[in-house]
Structure formats: structure tokens, C-alpha cells
N, C-alpha and C. Protein backbone atom coordinates (compact mmCIF):
# COMPACT_ATOMS: atom_id res chain seq x y z
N UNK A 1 -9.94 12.25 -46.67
CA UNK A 1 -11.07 11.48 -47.13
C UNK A 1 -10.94 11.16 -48.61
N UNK A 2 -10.23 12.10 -49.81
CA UNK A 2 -10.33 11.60 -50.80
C UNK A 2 -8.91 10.64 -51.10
N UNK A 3 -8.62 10.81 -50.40
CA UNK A 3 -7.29 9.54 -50.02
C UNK A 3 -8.31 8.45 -50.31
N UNK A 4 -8.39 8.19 -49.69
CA UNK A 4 -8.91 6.97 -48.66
C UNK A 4 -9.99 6.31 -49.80
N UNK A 5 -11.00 7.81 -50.29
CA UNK A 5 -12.20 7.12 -51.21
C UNK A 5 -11.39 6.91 -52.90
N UNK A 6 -10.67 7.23 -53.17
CA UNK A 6 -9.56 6.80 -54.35
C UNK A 6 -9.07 5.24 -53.99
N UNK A 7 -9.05 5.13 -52.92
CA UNK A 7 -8.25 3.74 -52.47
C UNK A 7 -9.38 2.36 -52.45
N UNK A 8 -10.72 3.47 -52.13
CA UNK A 8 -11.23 2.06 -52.31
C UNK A 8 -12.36 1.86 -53.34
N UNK A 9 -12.21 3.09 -54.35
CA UNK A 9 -12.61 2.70 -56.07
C UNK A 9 -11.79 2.00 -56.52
N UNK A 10 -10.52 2.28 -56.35
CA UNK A 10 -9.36 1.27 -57.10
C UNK A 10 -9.48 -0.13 -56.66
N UNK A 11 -9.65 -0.40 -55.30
CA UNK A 11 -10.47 -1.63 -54.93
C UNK A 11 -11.44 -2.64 -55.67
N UNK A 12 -11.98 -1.73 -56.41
CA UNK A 12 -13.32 -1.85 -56.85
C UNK A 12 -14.67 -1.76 -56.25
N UNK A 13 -14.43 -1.00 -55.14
CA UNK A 13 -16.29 -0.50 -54.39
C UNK A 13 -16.82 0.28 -55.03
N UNK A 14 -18.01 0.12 -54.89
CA UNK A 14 -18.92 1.45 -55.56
C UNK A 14 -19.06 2.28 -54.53
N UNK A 15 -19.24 2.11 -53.51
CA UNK A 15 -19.92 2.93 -52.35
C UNK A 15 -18.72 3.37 -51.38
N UNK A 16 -19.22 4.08 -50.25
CA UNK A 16 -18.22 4.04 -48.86
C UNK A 16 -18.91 4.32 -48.39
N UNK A 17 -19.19 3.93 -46.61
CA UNK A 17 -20.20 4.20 -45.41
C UNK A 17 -19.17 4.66 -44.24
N UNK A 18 -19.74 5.70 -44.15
CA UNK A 18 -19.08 5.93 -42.39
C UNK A 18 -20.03 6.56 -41.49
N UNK A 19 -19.83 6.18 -40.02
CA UNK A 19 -20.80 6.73 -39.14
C UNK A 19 -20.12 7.17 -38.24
N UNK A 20 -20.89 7.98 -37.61
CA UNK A 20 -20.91 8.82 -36.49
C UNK A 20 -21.78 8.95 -35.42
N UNK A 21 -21.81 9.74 -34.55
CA UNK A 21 -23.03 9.44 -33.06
C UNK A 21 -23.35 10.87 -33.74
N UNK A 22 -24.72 11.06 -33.14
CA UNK A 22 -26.10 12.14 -33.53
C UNK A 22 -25.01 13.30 -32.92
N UNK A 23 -24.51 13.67 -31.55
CA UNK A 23 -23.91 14.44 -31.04
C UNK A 23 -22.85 14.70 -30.91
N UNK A 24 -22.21 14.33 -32.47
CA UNK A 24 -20.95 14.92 -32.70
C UNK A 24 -20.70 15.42 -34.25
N UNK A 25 -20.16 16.16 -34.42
CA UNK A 25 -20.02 17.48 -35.56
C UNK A 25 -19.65 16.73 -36.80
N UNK A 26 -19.48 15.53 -37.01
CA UNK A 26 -18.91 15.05 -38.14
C UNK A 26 -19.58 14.64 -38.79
N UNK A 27 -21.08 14.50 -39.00
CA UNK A 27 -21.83 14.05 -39.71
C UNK A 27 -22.09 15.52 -40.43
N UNK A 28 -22.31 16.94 -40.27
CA UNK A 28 -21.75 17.89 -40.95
C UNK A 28 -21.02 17.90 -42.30
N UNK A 29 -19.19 17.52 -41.68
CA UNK A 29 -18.34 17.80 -42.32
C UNK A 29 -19.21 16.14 -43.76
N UNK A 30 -19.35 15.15 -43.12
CA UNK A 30 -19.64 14.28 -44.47
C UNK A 30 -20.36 14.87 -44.96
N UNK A 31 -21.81 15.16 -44.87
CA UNK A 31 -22.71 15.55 -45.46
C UNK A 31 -21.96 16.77 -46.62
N UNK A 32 -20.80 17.81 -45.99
CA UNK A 32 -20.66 18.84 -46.89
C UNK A 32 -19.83 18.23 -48.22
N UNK A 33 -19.05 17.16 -47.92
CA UNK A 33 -18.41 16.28 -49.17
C UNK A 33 -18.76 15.42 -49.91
N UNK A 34 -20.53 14.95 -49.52
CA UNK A 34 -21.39 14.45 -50.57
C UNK A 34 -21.86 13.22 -50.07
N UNK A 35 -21.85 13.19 -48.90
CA UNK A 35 -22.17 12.10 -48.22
C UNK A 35 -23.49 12.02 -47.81
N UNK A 36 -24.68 11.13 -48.17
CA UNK A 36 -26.30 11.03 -47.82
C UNK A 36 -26.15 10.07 -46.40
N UNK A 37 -27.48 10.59 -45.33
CA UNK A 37 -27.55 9.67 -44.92
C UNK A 37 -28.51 8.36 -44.98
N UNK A 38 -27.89 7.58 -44.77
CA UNK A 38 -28.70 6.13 -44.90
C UNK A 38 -29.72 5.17 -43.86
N UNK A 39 -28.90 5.43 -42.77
CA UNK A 39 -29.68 4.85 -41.40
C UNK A 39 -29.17 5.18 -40.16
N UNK A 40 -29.55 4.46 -39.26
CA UNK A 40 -28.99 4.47 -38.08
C UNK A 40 -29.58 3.01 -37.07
N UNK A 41 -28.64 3.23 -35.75
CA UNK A 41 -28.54 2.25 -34.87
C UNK A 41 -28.57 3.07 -33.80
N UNK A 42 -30.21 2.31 -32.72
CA UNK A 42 -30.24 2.74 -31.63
C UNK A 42 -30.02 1.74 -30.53
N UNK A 43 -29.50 1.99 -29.16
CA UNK A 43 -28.76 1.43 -28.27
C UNK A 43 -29.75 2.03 -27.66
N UNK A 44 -30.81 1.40 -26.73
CA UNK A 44 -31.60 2.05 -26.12
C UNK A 44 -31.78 0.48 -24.34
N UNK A 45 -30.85 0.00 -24.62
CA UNK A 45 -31.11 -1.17 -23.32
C UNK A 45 -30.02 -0.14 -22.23
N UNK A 46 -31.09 -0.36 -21.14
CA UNK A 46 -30.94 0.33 -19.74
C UNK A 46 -29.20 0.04 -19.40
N UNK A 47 -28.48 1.46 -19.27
CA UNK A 47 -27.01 1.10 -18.37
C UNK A 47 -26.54 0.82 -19.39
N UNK A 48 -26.80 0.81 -20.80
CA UNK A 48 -25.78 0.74 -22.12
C UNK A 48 -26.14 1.99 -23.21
N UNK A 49 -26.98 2.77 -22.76
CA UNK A 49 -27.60 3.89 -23.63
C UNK A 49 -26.58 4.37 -24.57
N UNK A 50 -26.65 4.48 -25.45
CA UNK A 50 -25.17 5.63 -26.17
C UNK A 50 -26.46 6.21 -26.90
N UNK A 51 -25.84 7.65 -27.41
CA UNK A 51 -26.20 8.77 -28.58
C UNK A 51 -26.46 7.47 -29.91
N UNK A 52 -27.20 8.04 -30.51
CA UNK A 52 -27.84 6.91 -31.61
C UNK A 52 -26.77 7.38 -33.22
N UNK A 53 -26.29 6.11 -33.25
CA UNK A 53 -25.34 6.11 -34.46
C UNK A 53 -26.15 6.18 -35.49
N UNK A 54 -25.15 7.40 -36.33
CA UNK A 54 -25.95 7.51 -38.00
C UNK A 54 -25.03 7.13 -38.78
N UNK A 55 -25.44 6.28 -40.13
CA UNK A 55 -24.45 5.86 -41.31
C UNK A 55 -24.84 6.89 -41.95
N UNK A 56 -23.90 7.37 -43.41
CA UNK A 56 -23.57 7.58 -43.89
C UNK A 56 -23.01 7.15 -45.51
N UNK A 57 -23.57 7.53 -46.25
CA UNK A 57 -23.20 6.78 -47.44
C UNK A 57 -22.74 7.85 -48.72
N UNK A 58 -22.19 7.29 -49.58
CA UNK A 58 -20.99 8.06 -50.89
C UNK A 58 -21.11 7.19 -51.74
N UNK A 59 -21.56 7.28 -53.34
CA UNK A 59 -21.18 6.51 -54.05
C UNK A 59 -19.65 7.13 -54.82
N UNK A 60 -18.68 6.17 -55.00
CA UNK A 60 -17.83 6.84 -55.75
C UNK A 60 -17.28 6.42 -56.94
């Protein structure tokens, strides 16, 4: 991850967003490297349901 967030200050971003579904462990591991969360997206139409995606945000 600090690969990646080095690569895209040098870019010139201020930020980085990544998401994950509510029922999986990786919104954890961001949160422990400084990552807030920001929002989410719910999928709630019948026969397409998924776990409700959370973003994630970093300024760097």
C-alpha cells in the first residue's frame, strides 16, 4: 500500500479511495493505516443484492 500511495502523490493526488464489501476484513486492515471512512453504496434491487460497499479515504 505505501507503494502504490507514493506512486500516486508523485502523480500529484492528494487523496486515495479504496473500497471494500461490509463483510470482509479489509476495511480493518485500511482503517489501521489511516484510512477514514467516507461512504458507501447499497445494491438493494431484488436477485442483485450484494453486501453494501464501503469507500474509504487517505489523504497523502
Amino acid at each position: 500500500m505505501l507503494h502504490w500511495e507514493k506512486q500516486m502523490k508523485a502523480k500529484g493526488h492528494k487523496a486515495v479511495m479504496v473500497s471494500t464489501q461490509v463483510d470482509e476484513t479489509a476495511q480493518h486492515f485500511y482503517r489501521k493505516i489511516g484510512y477514514k471512512d467516507c461512504g458507501c453504496l447499497v445494491l438493494d434491487i431484488p436477485e442483485l443484492e450484494q453486501p453494501m460497499e464501503m469507500f474509504l479515504i487517505k489523504k497523502i
